[in-house]
N, C-alpha and C. Protein backbone atom coordinates (compact mmCIF):
# COMPACT_ATOMS: atom_id res chain seq x y z
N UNK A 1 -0.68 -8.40 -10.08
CA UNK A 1 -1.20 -8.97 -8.85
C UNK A 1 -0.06 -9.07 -7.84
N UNK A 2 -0.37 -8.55 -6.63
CA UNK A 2 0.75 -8.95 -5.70
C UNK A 2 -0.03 -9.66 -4.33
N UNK A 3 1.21 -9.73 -3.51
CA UNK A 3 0.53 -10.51 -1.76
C UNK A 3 0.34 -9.63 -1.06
N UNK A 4 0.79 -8.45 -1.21
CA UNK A 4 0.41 -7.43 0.36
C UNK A 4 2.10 -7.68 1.36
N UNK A 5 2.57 -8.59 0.68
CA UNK A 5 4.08 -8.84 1.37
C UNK A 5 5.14 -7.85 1.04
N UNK A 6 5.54 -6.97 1.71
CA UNK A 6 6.18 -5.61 1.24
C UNK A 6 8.15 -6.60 1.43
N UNK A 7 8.70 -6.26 -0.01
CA UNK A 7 9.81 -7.29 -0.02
C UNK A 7 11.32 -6.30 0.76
N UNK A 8 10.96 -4.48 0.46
CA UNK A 8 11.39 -3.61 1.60
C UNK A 8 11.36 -2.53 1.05
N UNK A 9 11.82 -1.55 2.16
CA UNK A 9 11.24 -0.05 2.25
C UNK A 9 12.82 0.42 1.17
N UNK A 10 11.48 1.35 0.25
CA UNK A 10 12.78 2.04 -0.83
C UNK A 10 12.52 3.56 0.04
N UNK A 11 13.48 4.41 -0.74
CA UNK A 11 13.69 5.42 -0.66
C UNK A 11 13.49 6.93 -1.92
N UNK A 12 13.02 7.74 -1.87
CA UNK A 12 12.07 8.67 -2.92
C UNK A 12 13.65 9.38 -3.27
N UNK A 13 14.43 8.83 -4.31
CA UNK A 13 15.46 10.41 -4.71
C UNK A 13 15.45 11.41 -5.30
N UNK A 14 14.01 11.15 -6.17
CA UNK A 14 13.88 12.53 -6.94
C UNK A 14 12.72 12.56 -7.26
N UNK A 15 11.73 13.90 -7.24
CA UNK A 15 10.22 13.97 -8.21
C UNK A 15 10.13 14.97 -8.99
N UNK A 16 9.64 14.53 -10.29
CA UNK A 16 9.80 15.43 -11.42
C UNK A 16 8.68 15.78 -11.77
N UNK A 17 8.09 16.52 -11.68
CA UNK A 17 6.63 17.16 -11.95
C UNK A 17 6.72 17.10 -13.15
N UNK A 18 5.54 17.04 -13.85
CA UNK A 18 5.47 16.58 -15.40
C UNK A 18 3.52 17.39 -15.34
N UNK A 19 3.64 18.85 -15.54
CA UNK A 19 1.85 18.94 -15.10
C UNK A 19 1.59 18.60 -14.36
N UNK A 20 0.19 17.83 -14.47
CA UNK A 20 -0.40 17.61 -13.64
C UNK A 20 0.21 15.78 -13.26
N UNK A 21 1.16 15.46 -13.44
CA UNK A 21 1.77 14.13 -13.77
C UNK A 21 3.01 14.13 -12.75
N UNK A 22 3.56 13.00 -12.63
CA UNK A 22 4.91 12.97 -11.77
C UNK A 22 5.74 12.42 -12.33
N UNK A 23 7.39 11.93 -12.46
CA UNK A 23 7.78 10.74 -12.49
C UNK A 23 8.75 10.94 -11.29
N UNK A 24 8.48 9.83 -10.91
CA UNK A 24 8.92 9.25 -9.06
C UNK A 24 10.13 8.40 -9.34
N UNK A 25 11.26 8.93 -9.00
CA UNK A 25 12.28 7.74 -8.50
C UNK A 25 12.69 7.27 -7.37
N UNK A 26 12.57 6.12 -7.14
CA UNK A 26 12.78 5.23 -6.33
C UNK A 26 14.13 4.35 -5.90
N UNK A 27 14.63 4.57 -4.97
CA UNK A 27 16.30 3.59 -4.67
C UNK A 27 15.64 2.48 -4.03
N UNK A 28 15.73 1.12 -4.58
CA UNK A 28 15.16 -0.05 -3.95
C UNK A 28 16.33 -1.24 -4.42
N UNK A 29 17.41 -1.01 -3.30
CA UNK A 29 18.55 -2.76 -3.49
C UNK A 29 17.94 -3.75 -4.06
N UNK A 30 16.68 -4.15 -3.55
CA UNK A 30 16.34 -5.40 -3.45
C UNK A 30 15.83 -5.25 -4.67
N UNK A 31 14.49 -4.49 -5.17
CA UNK A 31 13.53 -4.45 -6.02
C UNK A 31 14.14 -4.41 -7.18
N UNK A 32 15.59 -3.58 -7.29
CA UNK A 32 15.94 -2.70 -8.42
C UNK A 32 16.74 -3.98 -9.41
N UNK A 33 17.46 -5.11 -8.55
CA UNK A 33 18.12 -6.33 -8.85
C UNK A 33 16.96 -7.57 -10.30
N UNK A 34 17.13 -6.99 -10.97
CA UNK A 34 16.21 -7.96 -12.12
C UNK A 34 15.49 -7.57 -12.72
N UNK A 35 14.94 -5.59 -12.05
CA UNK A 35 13.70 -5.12 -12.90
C UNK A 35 14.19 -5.05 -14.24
N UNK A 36 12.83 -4.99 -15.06
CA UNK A 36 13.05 -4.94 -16.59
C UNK A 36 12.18 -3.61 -16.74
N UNK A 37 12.12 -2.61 -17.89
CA UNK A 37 11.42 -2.10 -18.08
C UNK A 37 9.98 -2.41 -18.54
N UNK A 38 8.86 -1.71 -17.97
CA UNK A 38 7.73 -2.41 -18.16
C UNK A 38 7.49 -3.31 -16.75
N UNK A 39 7.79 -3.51 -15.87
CA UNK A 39 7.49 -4.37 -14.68
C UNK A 39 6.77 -3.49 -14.07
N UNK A 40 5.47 -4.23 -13.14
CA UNK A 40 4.97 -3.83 -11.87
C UNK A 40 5.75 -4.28 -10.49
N UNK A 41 5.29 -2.92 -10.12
CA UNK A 41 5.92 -2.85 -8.54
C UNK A 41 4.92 -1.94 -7.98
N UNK A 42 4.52 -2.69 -6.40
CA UNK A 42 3.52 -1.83 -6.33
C UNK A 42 4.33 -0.90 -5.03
N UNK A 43 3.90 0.44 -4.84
CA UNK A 43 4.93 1.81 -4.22
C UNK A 43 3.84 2.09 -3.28
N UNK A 44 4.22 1.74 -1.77
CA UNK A 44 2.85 1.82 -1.39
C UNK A 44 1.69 1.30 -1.72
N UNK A 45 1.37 -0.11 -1.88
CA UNK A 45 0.17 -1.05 -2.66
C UNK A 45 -0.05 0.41 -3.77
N UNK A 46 0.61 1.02 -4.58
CA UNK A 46 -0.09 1.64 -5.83
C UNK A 46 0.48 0.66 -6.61
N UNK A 47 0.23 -0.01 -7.64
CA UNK A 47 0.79 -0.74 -9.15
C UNK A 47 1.28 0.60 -9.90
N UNK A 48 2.41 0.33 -10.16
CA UNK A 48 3.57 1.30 -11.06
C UNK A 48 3.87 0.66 -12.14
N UNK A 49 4.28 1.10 -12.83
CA UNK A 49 5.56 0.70 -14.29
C UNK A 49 6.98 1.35 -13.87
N UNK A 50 7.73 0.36 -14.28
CA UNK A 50 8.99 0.82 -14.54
C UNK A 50 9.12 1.17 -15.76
N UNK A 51 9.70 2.73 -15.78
CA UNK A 51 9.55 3.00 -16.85
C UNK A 51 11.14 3.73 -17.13
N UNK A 52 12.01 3.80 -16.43
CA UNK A 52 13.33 3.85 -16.75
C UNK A 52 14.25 2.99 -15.14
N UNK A 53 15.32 2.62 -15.79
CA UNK A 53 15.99 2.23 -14.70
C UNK A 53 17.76 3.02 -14.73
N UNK A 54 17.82 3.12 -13.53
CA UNK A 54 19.71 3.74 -12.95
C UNK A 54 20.32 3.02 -11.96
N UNK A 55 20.80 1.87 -12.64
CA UNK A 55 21.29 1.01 -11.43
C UNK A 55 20.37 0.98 -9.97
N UNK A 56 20.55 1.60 -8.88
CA UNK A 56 19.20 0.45 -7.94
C UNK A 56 18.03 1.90 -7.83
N UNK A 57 18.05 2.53 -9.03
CA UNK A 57 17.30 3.64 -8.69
C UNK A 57 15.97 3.34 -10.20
N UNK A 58 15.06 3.05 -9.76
CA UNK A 58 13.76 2.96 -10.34
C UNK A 58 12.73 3.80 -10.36
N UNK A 59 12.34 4.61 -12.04
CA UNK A 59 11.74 5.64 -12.40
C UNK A 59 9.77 4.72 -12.63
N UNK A 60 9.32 5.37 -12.07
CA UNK A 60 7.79 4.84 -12.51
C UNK A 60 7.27 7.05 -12.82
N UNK A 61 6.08 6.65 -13.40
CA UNK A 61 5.17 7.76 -13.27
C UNK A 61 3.89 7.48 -12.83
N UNK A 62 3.45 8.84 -12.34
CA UNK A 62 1.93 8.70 -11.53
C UNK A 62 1.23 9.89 -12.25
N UNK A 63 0.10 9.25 -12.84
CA UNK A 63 -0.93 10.27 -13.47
C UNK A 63 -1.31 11.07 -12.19
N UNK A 64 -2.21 12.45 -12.81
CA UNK A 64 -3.02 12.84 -11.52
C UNK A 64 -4.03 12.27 -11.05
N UNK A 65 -4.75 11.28 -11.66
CA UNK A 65 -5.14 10.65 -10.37
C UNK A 65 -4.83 9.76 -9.82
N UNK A 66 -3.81 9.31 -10.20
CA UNK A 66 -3.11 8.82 -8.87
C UNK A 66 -2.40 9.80 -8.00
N UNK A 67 -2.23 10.35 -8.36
CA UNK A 67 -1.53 11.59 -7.21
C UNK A 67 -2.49 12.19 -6.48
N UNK A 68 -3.84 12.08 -6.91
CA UNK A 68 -4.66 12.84 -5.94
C UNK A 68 -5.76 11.97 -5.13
N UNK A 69 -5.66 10.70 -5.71
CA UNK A 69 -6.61 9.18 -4.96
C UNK A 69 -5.85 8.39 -3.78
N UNK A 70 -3.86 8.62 -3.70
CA UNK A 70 -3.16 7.83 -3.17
C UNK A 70 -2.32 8.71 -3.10
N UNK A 71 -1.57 8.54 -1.50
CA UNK A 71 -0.37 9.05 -0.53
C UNK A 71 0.29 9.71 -1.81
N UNK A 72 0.60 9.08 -3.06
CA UNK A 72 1.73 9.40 -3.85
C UNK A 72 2.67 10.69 -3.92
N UNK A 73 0.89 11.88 -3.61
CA UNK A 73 1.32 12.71 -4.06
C UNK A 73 1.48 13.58 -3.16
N UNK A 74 1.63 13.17 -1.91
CA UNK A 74 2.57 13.81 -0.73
C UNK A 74 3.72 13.09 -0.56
N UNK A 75 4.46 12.90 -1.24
CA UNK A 75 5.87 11.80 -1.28
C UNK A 75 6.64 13.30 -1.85
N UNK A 76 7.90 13.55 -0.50
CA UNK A 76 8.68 14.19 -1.02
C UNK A 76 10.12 13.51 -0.97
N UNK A 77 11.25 13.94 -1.88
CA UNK A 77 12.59 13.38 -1.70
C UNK A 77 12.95 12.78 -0.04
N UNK A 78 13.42 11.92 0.02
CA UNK A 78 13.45 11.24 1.27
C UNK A 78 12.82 10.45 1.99
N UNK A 79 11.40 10.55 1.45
CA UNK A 79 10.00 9.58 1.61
C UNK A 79 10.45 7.88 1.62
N UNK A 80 10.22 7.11 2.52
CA UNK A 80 10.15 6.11 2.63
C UNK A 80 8.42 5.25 1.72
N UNK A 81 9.05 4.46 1.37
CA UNK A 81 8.28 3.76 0.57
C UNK A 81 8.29 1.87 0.64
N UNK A 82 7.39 1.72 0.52
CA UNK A 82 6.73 0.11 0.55
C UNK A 82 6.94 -0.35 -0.94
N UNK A 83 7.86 -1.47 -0.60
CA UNK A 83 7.63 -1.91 -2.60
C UNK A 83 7.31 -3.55 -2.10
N UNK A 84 6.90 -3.98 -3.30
CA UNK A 84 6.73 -5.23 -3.72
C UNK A 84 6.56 -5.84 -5.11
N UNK A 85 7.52 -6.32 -6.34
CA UNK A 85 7.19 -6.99 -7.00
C UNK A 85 6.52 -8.20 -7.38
N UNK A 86 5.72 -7.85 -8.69
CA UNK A 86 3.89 -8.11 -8.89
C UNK A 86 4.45 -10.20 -8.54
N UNK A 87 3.46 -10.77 -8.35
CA UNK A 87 3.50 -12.10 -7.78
C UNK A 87 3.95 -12.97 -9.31
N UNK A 88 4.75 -13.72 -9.15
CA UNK A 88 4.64 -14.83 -10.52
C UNK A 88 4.08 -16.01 -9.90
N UNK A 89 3.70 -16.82 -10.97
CA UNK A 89 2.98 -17.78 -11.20
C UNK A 89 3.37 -19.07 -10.13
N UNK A 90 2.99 -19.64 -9.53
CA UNK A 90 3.84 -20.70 -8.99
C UNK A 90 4.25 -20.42 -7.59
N UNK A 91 4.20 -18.84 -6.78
CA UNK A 91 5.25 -18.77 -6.53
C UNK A 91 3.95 -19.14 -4.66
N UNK A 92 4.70 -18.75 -3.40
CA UNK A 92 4.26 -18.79 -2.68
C UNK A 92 3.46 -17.70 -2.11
N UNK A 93 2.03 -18.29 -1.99
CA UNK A 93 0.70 -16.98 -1.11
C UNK A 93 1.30 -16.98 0.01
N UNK A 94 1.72 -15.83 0.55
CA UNK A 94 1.60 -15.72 1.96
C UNK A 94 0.56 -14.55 2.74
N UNK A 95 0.19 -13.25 1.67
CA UNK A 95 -0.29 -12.38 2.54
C UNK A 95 -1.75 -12.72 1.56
N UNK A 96 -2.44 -12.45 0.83
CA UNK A 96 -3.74 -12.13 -0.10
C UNK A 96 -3.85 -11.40 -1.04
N UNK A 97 -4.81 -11.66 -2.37
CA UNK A 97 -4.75 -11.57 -3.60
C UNK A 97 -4.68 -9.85 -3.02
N UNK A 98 -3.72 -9.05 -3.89
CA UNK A 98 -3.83 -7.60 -3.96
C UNK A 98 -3.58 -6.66 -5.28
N UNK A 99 -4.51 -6.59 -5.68
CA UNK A 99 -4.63 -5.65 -6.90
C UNK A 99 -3.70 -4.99 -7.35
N UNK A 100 -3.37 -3.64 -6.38
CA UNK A 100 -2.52 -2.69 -7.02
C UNK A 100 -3.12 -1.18 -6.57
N UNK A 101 -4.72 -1.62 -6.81
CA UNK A 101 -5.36 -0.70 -7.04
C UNK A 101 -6.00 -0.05 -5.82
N UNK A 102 -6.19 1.30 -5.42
CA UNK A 102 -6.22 1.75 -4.52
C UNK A 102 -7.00 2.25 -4.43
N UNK A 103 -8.06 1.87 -3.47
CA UNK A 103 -9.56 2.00 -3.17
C UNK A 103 -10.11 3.04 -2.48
N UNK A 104 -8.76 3.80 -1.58
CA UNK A 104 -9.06 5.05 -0.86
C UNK A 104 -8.18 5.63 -0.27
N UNK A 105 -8.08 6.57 0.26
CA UNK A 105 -7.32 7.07 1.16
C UNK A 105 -7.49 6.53 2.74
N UNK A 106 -6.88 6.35 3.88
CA UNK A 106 -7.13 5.83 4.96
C UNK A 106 -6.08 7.62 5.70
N UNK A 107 -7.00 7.27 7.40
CA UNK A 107 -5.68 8.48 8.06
C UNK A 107 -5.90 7.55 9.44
N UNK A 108 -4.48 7.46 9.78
CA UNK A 108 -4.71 7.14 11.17
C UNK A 108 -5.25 7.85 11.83
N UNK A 109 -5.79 6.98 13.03
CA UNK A 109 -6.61 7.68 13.98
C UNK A 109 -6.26 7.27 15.79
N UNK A 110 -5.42 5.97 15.64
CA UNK A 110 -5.12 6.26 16.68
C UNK A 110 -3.90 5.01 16.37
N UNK A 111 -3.25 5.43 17.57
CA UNK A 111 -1.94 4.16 17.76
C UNK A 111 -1.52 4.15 18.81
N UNK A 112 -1.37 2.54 19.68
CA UNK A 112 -1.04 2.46 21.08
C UNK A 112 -0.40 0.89 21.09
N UNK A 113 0.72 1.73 21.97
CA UNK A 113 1.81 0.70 21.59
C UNK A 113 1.54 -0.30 22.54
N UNK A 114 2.10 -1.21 22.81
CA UNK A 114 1.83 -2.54 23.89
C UNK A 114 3.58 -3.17 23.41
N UNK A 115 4.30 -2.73 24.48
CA UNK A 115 5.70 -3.06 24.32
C UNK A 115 6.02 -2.83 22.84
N UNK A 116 6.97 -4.04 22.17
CA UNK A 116 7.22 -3.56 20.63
C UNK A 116 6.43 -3.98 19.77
N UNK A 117 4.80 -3.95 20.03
CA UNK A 117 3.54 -4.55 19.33
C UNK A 117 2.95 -2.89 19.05
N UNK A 118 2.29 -3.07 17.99
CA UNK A 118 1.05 -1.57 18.15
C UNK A 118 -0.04 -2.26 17.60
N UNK A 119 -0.97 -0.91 17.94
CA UNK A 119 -2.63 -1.20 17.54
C UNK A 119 -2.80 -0.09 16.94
N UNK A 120 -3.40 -0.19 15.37
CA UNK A 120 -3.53 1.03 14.77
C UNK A 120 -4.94 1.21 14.68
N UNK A 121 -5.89 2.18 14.75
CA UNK A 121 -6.87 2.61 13.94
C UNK A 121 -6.44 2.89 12.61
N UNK A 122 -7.05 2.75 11.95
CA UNK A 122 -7.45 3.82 10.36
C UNK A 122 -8.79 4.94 10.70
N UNK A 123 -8.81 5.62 10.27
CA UNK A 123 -10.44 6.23 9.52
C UNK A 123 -10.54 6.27 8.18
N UNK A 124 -11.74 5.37 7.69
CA UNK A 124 -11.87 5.81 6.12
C UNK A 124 -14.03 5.59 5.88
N UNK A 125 -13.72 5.73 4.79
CA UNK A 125 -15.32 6.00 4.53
C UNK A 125 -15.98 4.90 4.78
N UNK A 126 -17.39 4.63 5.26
CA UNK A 126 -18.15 3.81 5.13
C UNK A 126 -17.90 2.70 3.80
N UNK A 127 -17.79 3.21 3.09
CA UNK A 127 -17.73 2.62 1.72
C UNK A 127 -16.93 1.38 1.79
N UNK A 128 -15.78 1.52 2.74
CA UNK A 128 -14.67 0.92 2.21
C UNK A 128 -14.89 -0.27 3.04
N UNK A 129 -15.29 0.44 4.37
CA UNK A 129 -15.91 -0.37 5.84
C UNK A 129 -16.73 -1.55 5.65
N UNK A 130 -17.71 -1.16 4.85
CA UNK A 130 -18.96 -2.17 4.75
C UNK A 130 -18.27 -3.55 3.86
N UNK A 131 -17.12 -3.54 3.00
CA UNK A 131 -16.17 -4.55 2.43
C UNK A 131 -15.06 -5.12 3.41
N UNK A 132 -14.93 -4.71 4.50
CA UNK A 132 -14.68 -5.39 5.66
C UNK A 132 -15.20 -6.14 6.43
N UNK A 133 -14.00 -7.43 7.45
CA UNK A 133 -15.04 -7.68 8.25
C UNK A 133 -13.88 -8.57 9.60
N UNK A 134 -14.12 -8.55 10.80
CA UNK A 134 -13.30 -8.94 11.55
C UNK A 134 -12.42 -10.20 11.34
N UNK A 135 -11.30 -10.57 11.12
CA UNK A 135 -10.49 -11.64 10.59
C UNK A 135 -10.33 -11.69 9.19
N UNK A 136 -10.71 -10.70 8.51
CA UNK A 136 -11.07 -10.84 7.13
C UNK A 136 -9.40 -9.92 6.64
N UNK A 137 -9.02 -9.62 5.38
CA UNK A 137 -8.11 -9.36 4.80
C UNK A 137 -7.91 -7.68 4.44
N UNK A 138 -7.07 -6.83 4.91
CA UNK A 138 -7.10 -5.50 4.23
C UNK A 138 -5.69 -5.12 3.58
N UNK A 139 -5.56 -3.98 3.04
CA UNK A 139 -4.25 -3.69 2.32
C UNK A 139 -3.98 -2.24 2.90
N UNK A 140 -2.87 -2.22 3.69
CA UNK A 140 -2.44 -0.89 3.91
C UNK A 140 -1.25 -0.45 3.36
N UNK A 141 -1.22 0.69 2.71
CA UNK A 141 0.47 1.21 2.02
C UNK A 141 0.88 -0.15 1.87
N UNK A 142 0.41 -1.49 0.97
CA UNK A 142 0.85 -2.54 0.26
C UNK A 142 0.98 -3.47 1.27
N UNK A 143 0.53 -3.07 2.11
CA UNK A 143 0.85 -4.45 3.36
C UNK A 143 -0.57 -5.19 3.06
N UNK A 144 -0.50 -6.55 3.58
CA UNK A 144 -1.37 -7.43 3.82
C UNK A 144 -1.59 -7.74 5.12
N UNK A 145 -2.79 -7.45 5.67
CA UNK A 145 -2.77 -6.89 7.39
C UNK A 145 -4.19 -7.93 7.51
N UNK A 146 -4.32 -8.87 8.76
CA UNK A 146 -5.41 -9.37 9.12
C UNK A 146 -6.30 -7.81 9.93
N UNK A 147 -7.24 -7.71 9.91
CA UNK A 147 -8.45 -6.99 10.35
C UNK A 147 -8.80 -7.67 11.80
N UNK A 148 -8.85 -6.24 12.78
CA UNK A 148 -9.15 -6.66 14.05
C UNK A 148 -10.62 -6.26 14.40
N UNK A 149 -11.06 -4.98 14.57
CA UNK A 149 -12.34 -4.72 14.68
C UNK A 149 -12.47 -3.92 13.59
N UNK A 150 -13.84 -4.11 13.08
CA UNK A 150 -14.37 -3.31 12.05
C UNK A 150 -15.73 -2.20 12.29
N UNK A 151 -15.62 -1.09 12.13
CA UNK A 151 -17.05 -0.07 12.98
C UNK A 151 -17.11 0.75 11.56
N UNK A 152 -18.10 1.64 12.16
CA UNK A 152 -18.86 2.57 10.70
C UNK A 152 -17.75 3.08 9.50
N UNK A 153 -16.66 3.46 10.89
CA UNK A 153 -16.21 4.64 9.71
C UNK A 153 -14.41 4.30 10.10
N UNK A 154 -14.30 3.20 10.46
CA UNK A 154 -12.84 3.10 10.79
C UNK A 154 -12.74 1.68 11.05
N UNK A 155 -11.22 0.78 11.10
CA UNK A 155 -10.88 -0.36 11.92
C UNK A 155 -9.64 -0.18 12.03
N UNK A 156 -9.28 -1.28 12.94
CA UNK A 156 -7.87 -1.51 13.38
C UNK A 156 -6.91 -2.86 13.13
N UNK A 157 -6.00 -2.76 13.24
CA UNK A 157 -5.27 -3.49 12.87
C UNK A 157 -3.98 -3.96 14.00
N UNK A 158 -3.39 -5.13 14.11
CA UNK A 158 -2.13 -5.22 15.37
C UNK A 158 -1.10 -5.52 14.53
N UNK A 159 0.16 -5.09 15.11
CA UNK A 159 1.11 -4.91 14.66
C UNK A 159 2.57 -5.91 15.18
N UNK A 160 3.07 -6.88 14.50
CA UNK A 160 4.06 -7.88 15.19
C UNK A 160 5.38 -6.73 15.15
N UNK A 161 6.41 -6.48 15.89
CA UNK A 161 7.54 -5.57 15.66
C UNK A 161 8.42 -6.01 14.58
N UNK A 162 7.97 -7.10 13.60
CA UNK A 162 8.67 -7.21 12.32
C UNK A 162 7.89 -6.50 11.20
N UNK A 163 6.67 -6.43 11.31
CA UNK A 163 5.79 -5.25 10.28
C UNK A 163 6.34 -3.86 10.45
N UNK A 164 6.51 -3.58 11.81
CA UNK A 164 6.71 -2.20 12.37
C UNK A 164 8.34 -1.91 11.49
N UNK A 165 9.02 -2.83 11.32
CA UNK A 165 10.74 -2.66 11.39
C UNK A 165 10.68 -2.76 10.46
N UNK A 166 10.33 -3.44 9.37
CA UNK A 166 10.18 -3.71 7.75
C UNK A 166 9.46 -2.80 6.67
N UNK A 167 8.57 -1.92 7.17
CA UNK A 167 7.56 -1.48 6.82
C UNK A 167 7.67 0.06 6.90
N UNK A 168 6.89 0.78 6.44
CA UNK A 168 6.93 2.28 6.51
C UNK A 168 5.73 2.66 7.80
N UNK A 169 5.13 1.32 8.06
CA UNK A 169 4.04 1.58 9.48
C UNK A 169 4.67 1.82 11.09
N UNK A 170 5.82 1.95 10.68
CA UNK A 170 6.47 1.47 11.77
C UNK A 170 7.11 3.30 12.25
N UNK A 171 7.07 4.09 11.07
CA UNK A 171 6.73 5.45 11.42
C UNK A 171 6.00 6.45 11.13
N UNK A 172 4.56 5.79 10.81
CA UNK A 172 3.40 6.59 10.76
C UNK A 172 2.80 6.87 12.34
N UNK A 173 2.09 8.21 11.74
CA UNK A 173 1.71 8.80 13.07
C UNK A 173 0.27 8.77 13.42
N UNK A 174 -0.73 9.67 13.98
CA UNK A 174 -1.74 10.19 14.16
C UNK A 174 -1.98 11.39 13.02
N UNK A 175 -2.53 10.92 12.62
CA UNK A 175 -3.05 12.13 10.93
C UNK A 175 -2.33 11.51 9.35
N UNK A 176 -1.34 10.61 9.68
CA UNK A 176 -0.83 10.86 8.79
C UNK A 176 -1.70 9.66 7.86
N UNK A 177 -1.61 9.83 6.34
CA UNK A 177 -2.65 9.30 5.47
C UNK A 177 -1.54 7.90 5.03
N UNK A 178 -2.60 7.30 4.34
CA UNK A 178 -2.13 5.60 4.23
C UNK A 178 -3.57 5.29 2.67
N UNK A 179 -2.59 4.45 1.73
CA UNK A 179 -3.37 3.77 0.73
C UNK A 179 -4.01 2.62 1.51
N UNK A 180 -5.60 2.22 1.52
CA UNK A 180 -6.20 1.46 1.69
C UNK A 180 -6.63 0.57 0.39
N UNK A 181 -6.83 -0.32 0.53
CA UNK A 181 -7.11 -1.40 -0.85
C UNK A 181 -8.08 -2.08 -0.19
N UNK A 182 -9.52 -2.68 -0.33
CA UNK A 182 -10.13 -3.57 0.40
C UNK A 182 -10.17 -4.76 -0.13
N UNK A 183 -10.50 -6.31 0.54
CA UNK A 183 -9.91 -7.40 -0.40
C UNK A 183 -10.71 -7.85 -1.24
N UNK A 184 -10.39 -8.22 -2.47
CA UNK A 184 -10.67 -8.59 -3.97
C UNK A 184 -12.17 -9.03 -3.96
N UNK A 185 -12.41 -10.21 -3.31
CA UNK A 185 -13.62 -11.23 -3.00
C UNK A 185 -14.48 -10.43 -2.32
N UNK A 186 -14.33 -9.19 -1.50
CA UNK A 186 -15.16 -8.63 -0.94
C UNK A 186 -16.24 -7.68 -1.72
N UNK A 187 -15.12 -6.55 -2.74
CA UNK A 187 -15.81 -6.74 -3.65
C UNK A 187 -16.81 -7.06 -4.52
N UNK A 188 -16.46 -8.39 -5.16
CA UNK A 188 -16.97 -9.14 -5.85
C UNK A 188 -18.17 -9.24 -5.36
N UNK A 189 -18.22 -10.13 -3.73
CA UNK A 189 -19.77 -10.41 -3.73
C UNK A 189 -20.37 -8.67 -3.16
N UNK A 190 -19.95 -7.43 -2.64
CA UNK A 190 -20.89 -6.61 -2.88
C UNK A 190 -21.42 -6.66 -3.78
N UNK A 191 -20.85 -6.53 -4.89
CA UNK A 191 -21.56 -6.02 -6.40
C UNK A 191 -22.75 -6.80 -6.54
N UNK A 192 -22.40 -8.63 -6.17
CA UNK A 192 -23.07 -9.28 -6.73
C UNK A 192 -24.61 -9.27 -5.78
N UNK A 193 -24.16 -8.78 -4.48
CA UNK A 193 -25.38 -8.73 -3.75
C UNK A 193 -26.51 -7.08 -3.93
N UNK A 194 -25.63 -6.48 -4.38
CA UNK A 194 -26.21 -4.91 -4.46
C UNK A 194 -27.50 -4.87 -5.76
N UNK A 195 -26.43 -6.20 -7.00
CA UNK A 195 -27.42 -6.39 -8.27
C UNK A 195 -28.34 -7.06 -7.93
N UNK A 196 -28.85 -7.89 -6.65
CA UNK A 196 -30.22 -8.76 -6.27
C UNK A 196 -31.02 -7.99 -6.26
């Protein structure tokens, strides 16, 4: 479980194709300080394992479908990346409950700056849309983002210039794709209203 609070942007040093499989290393100062093998970290809101460590360079692997459900698997050497280690017990909520798990692909659709503020569109499926809702909670590439307007097939989001500077949103473009996560509780009561 994590917050959607990205703790900072790692860096991609190597990808090792394994089949249809990857293993992704990651340079993360911050992240890399305490991991154990076996820890979640989520790479781009994806939930990873550490599954080898090299001083601040952290090995996870990505099945194919994760490589083909989430950004992952357009991550080449040099790729900037969103980490966050998984939440402990006790500790402080600041962004919203976030899985790991990655609910879709998102592509920007539009972005307009307002001094050092932006306004992003997404586009993603209905699907993901109808678990939205204005003020309500979303997950982008592991961020925890309040929801501004919500429509059929897309919403938007505003941007403080410390998300932009901290974050890998801060140089996404027009086209370029983004892990969407929708929030936990939203979920929940679809299901529970779909089974009435």
């Amino acid at each position: 479980m994590f917050t959607g609070l990205v703790e900072e942007k790692g860096t991609v040093k190597a990808i090792l194709l394994q089949g249809n499989a990857a293993d992704i290393q990651v340079d993360g100062q911050l992240i890399s300080g305490g991991a154990e093998l076996g820890d979640s970290i989520a790479v781009n809101g994806c939930c990873l394992t550490v599954v080898a460590i090299d001083g601040a360079a952290l090995t996870f692997q990505a099945g194919e479908e994760t490589l083909k459900r989430t950004n992952l698997g357009e991550l080449t050497t040099g790729s900037e990346v969103n980490l966050e280690r998984s939440l402990q017990v006790g500790q402080r909520m600041g962004g919203h409950y976030v899985s790991g798990h990655v609910d879709g692909l998102g592509v920007v659709d539009e972005r307009t700056q307002d001094g050092e503020w932006a306004k992003f569109w997404f586009r993603v499926s209905s699907d993901l849309t109808i678990q939205m809702a204005s003020k309500g909670s979303v997950t982008v590439d592991g961020i925890s983002l309040t929801l501004v307007d919500v429509e059929l097939d897309r919403f938007s989001v505003a941007l403080i210039p410390h998300t932009l500077d901290v974050t890998t949103l801060g140089r996404r473009n027009i086209g370029d794709t983004v892990n969407i996560e929708t929030d936990l509780l939203a979920k929940y009561v679809q299901q529970q209203l779909e089974r009435k």
